[in-house]
PDB file of N, CA and C in Angstrom:
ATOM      1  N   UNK A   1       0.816  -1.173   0.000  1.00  0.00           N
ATOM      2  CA  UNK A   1       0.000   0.000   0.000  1.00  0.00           C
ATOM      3  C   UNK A   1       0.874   1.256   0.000  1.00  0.00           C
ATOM      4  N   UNK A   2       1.895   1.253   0.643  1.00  0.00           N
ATOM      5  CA  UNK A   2       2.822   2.711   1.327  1.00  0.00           C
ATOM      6  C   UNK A   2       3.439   2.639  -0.346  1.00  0.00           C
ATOM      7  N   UNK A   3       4.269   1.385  -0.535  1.00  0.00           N
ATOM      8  CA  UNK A   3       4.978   1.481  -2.023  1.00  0.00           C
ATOM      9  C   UNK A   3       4.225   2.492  -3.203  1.00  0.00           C
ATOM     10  N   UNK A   4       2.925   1.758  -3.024  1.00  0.00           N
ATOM     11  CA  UNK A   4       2.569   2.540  -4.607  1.00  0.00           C
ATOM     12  C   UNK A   4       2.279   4.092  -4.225  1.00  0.00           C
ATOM     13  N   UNK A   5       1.576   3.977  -3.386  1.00  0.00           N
ATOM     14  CA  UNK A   5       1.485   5.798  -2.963  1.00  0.00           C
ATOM     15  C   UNK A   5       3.009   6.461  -3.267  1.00  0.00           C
ATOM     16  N   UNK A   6       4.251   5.899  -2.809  1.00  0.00           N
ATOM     17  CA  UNK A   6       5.531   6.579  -3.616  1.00  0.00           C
ATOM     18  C   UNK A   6       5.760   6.349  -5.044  1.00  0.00           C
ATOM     19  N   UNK A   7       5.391   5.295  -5.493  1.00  0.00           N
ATOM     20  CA  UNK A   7       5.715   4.893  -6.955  1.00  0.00           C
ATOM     21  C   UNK A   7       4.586   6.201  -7.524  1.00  0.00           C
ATOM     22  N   UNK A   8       3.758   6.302  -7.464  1.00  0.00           N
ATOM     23  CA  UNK A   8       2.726   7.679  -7.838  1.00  0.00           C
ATOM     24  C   UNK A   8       3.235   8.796  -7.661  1.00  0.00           C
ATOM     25  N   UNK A   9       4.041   8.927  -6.304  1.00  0.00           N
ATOM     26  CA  UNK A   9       4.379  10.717  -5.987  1.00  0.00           C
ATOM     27  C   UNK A   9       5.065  10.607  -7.151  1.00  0.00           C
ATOM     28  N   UNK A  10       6.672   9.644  -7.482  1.00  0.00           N
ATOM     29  CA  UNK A  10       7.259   9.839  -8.134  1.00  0.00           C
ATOM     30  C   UNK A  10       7.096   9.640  -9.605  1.00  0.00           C
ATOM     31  N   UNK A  11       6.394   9.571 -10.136  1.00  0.00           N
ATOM     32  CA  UNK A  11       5.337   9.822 -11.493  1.00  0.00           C
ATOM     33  C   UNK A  11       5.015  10.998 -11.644  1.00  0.00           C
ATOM     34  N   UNK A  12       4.210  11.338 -10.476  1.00  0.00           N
ATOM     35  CA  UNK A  12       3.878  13.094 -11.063  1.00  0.00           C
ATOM     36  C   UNK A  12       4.960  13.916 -10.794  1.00  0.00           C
ATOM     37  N   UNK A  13       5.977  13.939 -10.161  1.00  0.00           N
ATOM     38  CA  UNK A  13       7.282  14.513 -10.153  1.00  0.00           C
ATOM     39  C   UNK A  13       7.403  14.869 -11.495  1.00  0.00           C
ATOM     40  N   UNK A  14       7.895  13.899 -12.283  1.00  0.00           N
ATOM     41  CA  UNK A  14       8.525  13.852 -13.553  1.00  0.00           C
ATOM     42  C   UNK A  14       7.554  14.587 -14.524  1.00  0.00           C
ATOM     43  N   UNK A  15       6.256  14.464 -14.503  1.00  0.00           N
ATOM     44  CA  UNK A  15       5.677  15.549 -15.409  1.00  0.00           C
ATOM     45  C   UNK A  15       5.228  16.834 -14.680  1.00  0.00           C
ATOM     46  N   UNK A  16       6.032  17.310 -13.786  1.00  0.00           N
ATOM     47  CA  UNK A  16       5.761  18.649 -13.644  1.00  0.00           C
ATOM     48  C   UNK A  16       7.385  19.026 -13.769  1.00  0.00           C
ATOM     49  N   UNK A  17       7.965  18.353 -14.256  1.00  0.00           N
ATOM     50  CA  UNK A  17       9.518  18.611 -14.356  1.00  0.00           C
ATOM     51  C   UNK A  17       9.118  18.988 -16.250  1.00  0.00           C
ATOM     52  N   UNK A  18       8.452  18.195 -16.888  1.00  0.00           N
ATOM     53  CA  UNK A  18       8.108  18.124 -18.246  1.00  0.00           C
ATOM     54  C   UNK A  18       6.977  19.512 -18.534  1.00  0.00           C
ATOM     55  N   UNK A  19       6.639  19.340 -17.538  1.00  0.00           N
ATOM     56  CA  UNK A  19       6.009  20.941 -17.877  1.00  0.00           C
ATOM     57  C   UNK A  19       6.342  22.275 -17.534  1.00  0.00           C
ATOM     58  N   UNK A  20       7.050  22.546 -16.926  1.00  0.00           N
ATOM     59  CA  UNK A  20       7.875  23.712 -16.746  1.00  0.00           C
ATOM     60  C   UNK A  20       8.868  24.024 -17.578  1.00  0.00           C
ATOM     61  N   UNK A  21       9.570  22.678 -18.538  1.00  0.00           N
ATOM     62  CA  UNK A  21      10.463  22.753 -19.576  1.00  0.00           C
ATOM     63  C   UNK A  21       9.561  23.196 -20.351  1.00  0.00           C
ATOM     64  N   UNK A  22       8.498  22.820 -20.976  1.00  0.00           N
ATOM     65  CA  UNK A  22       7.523  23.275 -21.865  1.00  0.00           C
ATOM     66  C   UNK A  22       7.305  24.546 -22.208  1.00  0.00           C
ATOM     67  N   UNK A  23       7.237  24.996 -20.773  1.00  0.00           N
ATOM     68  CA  UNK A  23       6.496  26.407 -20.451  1.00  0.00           C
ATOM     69  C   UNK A  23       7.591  27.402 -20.595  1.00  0.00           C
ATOM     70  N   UNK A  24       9.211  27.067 -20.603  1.00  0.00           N
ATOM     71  CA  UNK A  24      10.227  27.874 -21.033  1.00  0.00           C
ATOM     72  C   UNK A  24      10.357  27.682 -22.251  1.00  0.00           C
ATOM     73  N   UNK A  25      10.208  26.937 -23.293  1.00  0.00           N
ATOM     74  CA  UNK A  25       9.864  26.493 -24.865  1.00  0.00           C
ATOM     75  C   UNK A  25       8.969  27.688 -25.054  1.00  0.00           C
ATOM     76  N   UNK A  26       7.619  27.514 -24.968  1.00  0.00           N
ATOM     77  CA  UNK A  26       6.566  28.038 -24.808  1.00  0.00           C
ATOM     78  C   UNK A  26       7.295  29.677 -25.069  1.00  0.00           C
ATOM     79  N   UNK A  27       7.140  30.082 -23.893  1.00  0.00           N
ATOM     80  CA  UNK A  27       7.464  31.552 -23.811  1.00  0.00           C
ATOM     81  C   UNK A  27       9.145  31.841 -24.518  1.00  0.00           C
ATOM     82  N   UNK A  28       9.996  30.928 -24.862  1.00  0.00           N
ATOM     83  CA  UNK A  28      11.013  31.184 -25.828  1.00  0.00           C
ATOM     84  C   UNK A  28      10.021  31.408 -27.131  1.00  0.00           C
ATOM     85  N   UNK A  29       9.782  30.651 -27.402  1.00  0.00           N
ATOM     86  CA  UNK A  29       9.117  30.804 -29.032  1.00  0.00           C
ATOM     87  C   UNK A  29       7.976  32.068 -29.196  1.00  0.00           C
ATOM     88  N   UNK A  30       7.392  32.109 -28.108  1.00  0.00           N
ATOM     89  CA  UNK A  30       6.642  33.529 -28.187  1.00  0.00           C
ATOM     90  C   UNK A  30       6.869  34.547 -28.450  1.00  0.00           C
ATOM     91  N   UNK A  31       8.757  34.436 -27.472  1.00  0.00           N
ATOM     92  CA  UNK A  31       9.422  35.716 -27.728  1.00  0.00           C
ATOM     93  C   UNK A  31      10.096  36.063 -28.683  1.00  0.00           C
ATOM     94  N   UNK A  32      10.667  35.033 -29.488  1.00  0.00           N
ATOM     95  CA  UNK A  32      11.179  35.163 -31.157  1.00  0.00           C
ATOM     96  C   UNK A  32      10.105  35.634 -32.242  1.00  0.00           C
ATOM     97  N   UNK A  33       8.721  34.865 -31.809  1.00  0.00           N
ATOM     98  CA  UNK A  33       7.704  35.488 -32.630  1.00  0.00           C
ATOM     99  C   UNK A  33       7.522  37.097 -32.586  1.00  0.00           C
ATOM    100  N   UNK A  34       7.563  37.156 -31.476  1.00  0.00           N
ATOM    101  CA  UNK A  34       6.465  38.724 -31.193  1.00  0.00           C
ATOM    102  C   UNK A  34       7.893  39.565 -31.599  1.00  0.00           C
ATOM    103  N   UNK A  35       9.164  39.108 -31.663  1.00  0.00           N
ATOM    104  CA  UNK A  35      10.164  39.814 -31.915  1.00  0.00           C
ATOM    105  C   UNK A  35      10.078  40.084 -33.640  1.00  0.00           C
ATOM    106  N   UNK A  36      10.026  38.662 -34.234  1.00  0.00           N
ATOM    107  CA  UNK A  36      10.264  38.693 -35.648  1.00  0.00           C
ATOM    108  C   UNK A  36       8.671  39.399 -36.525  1.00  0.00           C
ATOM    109  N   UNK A  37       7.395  39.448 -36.104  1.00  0.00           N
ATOM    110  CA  UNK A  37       6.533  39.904 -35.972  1.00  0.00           C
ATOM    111  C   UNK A  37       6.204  41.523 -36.047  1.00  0.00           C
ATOM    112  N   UNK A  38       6.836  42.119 -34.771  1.00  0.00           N
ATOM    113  CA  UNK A  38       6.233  43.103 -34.324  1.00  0.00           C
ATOM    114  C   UNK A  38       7.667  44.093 -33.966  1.00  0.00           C
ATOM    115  N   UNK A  39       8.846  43.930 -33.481  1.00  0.00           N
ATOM    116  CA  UNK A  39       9.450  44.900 -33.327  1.00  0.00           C
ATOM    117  C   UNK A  39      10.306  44.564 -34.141  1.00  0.00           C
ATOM    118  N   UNK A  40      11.202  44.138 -35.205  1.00  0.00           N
ATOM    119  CA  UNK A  40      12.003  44.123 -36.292  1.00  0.00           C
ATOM    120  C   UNK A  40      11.401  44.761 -37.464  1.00  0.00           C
ATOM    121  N   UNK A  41      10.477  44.258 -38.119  1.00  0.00           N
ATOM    122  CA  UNK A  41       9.654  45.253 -38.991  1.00  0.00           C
ATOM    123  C   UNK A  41       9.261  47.068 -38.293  1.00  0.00           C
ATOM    124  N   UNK A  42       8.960  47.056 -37.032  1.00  0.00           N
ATOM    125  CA  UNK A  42       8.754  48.546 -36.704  1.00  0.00           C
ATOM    126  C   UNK A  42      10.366  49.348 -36.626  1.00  0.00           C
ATOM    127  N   UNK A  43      11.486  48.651 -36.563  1.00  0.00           N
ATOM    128  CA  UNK A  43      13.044  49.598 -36.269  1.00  0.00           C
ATOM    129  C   UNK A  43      13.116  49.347 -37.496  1.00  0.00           C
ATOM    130  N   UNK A  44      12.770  48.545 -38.505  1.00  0.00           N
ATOM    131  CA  UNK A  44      13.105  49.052 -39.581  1.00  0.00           C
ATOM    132  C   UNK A  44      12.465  50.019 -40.555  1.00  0.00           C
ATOM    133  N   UNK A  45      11.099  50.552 -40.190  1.00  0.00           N
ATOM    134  CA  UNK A  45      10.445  51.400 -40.589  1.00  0.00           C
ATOM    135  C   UNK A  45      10.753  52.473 -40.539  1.00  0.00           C
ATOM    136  N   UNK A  46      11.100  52.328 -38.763  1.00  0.00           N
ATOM    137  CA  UNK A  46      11.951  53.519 -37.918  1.00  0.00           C
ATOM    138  C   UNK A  46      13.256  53.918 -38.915  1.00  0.00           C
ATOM    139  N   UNK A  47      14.179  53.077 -39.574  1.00  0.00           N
ATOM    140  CA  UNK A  47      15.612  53.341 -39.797  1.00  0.00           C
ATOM    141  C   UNK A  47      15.192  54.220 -41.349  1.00  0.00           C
ATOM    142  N   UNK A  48      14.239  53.389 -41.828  1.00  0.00           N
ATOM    143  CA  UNK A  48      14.256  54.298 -43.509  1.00  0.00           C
ATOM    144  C   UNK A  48      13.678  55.373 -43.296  1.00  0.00           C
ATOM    145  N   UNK A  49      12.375  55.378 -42.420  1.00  0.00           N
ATOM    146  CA  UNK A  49      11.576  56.949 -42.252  1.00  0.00           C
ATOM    147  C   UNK A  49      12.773  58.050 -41.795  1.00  0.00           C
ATOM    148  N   UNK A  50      14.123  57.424 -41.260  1.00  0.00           N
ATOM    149  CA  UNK A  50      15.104  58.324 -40.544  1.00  0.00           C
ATOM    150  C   UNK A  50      15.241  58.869 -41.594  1.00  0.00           C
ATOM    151  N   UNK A  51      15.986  58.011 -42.386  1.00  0.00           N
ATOM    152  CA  UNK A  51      16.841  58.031 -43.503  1.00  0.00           C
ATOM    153  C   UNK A  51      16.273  58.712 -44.342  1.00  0.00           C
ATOM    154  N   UNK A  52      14.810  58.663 -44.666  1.00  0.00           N
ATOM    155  CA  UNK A  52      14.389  59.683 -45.614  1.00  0.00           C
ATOM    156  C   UNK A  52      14.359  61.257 -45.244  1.00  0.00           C
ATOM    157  N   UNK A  53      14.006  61.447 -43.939  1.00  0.00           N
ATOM    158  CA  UNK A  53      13.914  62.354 -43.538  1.00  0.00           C
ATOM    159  C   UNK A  53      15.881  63.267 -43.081  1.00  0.00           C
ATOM    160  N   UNK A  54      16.555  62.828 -43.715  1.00  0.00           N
ATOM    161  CA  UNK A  54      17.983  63.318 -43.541  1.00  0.00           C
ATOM    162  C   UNK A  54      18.697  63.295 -45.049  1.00  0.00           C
ATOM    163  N   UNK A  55      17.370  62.791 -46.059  1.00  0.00           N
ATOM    164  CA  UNK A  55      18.157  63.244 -48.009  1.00  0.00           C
ATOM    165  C   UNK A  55      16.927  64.466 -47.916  1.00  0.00           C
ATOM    166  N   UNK A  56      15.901  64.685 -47.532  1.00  0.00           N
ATOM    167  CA  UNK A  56      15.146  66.270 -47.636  1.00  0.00           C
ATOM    168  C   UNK A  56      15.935  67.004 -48.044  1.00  0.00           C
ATOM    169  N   UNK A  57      16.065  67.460 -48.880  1.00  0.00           N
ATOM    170  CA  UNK A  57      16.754  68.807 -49.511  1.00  0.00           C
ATOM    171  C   UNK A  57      15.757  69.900 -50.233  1.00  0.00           C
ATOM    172  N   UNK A  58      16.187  70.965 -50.105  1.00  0.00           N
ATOM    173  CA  UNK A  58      15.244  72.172 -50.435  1.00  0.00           C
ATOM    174  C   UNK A  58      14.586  71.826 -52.143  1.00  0.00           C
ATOM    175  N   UNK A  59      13.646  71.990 -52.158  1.00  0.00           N
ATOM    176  CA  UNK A  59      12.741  71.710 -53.963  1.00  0.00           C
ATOM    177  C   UNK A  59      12.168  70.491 -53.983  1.00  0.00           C
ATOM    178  N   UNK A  60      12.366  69.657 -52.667  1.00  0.00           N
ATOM    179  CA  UNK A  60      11.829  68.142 -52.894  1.00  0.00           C
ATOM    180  C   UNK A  60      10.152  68.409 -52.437  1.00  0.00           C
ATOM    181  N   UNK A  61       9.474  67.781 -53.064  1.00  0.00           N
ATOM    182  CA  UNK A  61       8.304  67.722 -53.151  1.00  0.00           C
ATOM    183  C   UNK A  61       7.917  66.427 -52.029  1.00  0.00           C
ATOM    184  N   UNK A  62       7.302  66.269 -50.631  1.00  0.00           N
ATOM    185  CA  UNK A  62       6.843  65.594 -49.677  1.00  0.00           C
ATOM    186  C   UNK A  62       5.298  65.547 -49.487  1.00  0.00           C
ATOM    187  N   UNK A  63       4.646  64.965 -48.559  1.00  0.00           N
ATOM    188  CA  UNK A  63       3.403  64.879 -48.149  1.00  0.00           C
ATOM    189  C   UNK A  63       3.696  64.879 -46.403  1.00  0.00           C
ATOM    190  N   UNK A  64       2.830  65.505 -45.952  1.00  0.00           N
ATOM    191  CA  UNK A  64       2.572  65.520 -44.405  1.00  0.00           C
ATOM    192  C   UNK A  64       2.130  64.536 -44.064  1.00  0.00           C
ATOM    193  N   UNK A  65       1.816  64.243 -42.591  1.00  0.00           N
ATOM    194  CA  UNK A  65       1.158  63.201 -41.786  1.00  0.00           C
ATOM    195  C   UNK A  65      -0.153  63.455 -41.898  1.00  0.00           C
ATOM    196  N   UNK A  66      -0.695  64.644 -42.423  1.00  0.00           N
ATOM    197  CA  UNK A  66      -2.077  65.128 -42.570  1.00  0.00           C
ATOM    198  C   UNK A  66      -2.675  65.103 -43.878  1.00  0.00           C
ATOM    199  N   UNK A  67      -1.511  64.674 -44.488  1.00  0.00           N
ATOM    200  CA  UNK A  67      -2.111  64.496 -46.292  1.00  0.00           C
ATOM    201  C   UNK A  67      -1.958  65.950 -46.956  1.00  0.00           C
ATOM    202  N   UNK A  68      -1.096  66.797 -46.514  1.00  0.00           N
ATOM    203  CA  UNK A  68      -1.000  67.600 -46.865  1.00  0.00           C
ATOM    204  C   UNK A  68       0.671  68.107 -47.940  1.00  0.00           C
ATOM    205  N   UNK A  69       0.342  68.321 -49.034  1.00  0.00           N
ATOM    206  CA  UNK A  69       1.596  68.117 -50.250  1.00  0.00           C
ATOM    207  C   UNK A  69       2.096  69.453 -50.202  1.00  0.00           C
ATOM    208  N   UNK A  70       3.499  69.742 -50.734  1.00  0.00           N
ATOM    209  CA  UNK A  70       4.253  70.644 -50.512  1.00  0.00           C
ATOM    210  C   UNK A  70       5.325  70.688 -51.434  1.00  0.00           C
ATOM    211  N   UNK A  71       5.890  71.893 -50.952  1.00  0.00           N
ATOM    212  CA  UNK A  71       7.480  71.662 -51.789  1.00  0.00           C
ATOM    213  C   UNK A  71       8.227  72.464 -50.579  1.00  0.00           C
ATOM    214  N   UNK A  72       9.712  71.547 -50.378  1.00  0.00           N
ATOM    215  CA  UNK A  72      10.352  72.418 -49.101  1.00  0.00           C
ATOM    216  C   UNK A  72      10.794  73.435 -49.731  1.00  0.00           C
ATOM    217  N   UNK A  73      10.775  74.528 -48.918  1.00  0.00           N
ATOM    218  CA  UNK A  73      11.354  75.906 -49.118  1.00  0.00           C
ATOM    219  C   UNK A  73      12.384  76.195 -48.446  1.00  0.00           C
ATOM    220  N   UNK A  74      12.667  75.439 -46.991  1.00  0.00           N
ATOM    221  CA  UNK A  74      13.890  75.752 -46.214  1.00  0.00           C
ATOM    222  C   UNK A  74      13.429  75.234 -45.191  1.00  0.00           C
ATOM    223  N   UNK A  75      14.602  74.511 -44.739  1.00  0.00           N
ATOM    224  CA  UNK A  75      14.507  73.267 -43.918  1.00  0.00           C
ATOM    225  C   UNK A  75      15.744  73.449 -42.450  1.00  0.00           C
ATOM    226  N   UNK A  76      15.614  73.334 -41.274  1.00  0.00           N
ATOM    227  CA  UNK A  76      16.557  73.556 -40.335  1.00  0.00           C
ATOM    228  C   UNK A  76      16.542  72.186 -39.836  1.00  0.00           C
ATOM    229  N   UNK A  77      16.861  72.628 -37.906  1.00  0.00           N
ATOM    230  CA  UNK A  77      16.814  71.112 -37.336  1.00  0.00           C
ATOM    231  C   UNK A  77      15.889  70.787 -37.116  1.00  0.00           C
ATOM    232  N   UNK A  78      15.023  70.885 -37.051  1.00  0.00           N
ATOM    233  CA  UNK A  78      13.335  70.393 -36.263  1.00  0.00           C
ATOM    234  C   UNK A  78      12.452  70.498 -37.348  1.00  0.00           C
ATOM    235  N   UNK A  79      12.620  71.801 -38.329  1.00  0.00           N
ATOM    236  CA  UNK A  79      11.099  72.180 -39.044  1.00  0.00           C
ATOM    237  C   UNK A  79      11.889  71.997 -40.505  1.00  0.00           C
ATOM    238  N   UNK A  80      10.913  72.266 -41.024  1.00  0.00           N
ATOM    239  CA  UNK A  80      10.454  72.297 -42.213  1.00  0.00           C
ATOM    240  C   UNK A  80       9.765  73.131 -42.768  1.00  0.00           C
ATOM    241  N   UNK A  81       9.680  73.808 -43.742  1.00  0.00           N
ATOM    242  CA  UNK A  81       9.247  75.196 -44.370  1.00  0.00           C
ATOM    243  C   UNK A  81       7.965  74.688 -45.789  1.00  0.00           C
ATOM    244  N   UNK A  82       7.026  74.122 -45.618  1.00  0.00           N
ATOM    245  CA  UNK A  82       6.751  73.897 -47.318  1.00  0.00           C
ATOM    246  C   UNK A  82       6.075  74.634 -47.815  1.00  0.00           C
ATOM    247  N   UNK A  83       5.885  75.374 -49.125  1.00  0.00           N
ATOM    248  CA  UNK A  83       5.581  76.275 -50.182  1.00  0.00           C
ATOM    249  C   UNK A  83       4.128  75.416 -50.191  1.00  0.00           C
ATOM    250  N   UNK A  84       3.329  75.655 -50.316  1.00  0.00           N
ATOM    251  CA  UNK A  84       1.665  74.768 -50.392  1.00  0.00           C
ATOM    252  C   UNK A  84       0.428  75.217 -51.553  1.00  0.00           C
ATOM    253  N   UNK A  85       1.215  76.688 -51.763  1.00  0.00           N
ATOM    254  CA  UNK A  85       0.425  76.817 -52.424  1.00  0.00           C
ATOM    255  C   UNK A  85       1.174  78.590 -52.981  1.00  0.00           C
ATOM    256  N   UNK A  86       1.332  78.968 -54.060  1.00  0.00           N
ATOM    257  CA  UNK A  86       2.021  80.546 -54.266  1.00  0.00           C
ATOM    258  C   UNK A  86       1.573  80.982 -53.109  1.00  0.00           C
ATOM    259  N   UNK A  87       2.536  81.713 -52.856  1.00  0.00           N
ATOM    260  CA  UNK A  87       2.647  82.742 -51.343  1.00  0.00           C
ATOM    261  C   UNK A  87       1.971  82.265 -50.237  1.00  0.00           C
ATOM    262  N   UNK A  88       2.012  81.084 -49.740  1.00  0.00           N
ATOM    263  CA  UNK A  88       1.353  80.677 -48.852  1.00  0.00           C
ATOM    264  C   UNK A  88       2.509  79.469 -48.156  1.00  0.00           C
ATOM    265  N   UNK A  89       3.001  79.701 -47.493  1.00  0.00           N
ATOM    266  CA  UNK A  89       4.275  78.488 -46.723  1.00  0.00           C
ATOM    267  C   UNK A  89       3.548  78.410 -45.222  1.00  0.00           C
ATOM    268  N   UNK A  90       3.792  77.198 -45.217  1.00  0.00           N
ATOM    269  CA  UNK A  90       3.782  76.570 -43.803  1.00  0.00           C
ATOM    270  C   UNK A  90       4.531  75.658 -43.478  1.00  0.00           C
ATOM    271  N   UNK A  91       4.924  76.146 -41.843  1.00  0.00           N
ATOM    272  CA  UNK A  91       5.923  75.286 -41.027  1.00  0.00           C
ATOM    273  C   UNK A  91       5.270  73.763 -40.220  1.00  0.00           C
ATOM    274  N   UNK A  92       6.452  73.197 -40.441  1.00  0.00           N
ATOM    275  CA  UNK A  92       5.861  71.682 -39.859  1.00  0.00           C
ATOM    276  C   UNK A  92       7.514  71.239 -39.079  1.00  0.00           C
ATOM    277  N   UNK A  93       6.776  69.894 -38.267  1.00  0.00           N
ATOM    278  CA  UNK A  93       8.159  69.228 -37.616  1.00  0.00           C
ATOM    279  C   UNK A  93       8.679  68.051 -38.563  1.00  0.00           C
ATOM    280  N   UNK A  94       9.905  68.567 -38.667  1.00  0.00           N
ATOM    281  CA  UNK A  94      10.579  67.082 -39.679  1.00  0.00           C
ATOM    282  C   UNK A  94       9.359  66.025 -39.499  1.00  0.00           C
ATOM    283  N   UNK A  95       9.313  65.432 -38.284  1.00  0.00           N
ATOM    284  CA  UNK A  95       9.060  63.993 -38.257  1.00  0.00           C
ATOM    285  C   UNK A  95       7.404  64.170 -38.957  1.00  0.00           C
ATOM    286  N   UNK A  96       6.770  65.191 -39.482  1.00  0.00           N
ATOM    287  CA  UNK A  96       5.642  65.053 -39.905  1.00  0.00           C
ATOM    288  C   UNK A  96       6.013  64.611 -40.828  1.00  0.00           C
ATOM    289  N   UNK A  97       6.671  64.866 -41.633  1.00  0.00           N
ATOM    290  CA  UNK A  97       7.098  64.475 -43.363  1.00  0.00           C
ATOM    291  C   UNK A  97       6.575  62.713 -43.047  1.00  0.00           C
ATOM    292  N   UNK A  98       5.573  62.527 -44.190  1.00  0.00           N
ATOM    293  CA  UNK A  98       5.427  61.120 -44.273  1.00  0.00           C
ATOM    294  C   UNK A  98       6.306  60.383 -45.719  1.00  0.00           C
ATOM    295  N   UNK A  99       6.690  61.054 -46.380  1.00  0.00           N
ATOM    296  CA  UNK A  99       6.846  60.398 -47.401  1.00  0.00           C
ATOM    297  C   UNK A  99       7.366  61.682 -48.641  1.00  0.00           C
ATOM    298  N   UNK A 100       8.252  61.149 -49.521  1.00  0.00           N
ATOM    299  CA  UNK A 100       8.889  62.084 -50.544  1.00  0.00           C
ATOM    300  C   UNK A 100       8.660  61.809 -51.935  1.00  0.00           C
ATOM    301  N   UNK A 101       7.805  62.667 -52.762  1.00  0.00           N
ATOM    302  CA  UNK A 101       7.591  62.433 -53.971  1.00  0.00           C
ATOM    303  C   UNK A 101       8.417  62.798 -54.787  1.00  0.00           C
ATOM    304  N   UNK A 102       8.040  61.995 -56.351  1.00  0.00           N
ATOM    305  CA  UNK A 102       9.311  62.144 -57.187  1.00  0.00           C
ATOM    306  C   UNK A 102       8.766  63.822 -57.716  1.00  0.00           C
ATOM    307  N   UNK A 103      10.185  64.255 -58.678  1.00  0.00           N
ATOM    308  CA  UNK A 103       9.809  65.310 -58.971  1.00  0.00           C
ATOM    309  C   UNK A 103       8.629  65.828 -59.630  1.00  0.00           C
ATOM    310  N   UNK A 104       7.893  67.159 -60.261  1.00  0.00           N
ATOM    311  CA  UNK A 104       6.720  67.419 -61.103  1.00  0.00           C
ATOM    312  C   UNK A 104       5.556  66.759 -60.698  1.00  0.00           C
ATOM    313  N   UNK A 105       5.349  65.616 -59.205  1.00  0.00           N
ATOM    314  CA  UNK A 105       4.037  65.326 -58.729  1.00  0.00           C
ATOM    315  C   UNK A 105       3.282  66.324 -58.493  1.00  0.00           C
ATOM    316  N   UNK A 106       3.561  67.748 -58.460  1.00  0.00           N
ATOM    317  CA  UNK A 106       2.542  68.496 -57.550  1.00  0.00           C
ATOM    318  C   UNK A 106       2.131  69.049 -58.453  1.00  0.00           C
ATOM    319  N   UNK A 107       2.652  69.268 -59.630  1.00  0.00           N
ATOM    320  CA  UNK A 107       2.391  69.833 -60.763  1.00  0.00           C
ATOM    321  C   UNK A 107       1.165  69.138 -62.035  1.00  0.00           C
ATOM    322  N   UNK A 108       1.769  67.892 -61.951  1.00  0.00           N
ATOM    323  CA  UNK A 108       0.340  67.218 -62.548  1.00  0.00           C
ATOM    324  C   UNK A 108      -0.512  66.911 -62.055  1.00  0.00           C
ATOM    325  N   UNK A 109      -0.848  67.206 -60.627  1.00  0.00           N
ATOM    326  CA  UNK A 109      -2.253  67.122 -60.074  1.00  0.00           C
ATOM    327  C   UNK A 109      -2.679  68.000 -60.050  1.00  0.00           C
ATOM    328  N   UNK A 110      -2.229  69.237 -60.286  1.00  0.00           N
ATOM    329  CA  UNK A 110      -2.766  70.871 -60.384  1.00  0.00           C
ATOM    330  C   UNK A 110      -3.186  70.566 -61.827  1.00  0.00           C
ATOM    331  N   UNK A 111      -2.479  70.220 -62.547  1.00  0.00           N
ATOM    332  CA  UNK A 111      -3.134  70.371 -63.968  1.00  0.00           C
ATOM    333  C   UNK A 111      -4.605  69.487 -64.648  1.00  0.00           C
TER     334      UNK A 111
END
């Protein structure tokens, strides 16, 4: 009677030894996912949005975070100057710049 009651403890021993290995598997693989997933694709979004935002040079034609199109007029450390419309410029923060169009875009949508 006493025997098997130990032959049992030591049975479930061994699968709670098997499940705690699991459960470090488990949360390893979660963390490669949610890595390869979710923050490798966002630093690399991060690295080109840098990168675009440091070839800006004055005459380049951009779009705002607001959908709003431009041409830079003069550009410092923080802002940005864009021409929007004849005699009409407005200032923005670099990091609004969403995106840089090729040249003469602003021009054939006016036309």
């Amino acid at each position: 009677m006493f025997i098997s009651t130990v032959q049992a403890a030591e049975a479930g021993a061994d699968s709670g030894q098997a499940s705690g290995m699991s459960t470090i598997i488990m949360m390893v693989l979660f963390a490669a996912v949610f890595y390869f997933l979710l923050i490798r694709p966002q630093s690399k979004r991060q690295k080109e949005h840098k990168g675009m935002l440091e070839a800006i040079q004055k005459g380049d034609e951009v779009v705002t975070g607001g959908g709003i199109l431009g041409k830079v007029s003069k550009i410092t450390d923080g802002f940005v100057i864009l021409n929007v419309a004849q005699g009409v410029e407005m200032k923005f923060q670099k990091h609004a710049i969403t995106a840089s169009l090729p040249k003469g875009t602003i021009k054939e949508i006016n036309s």
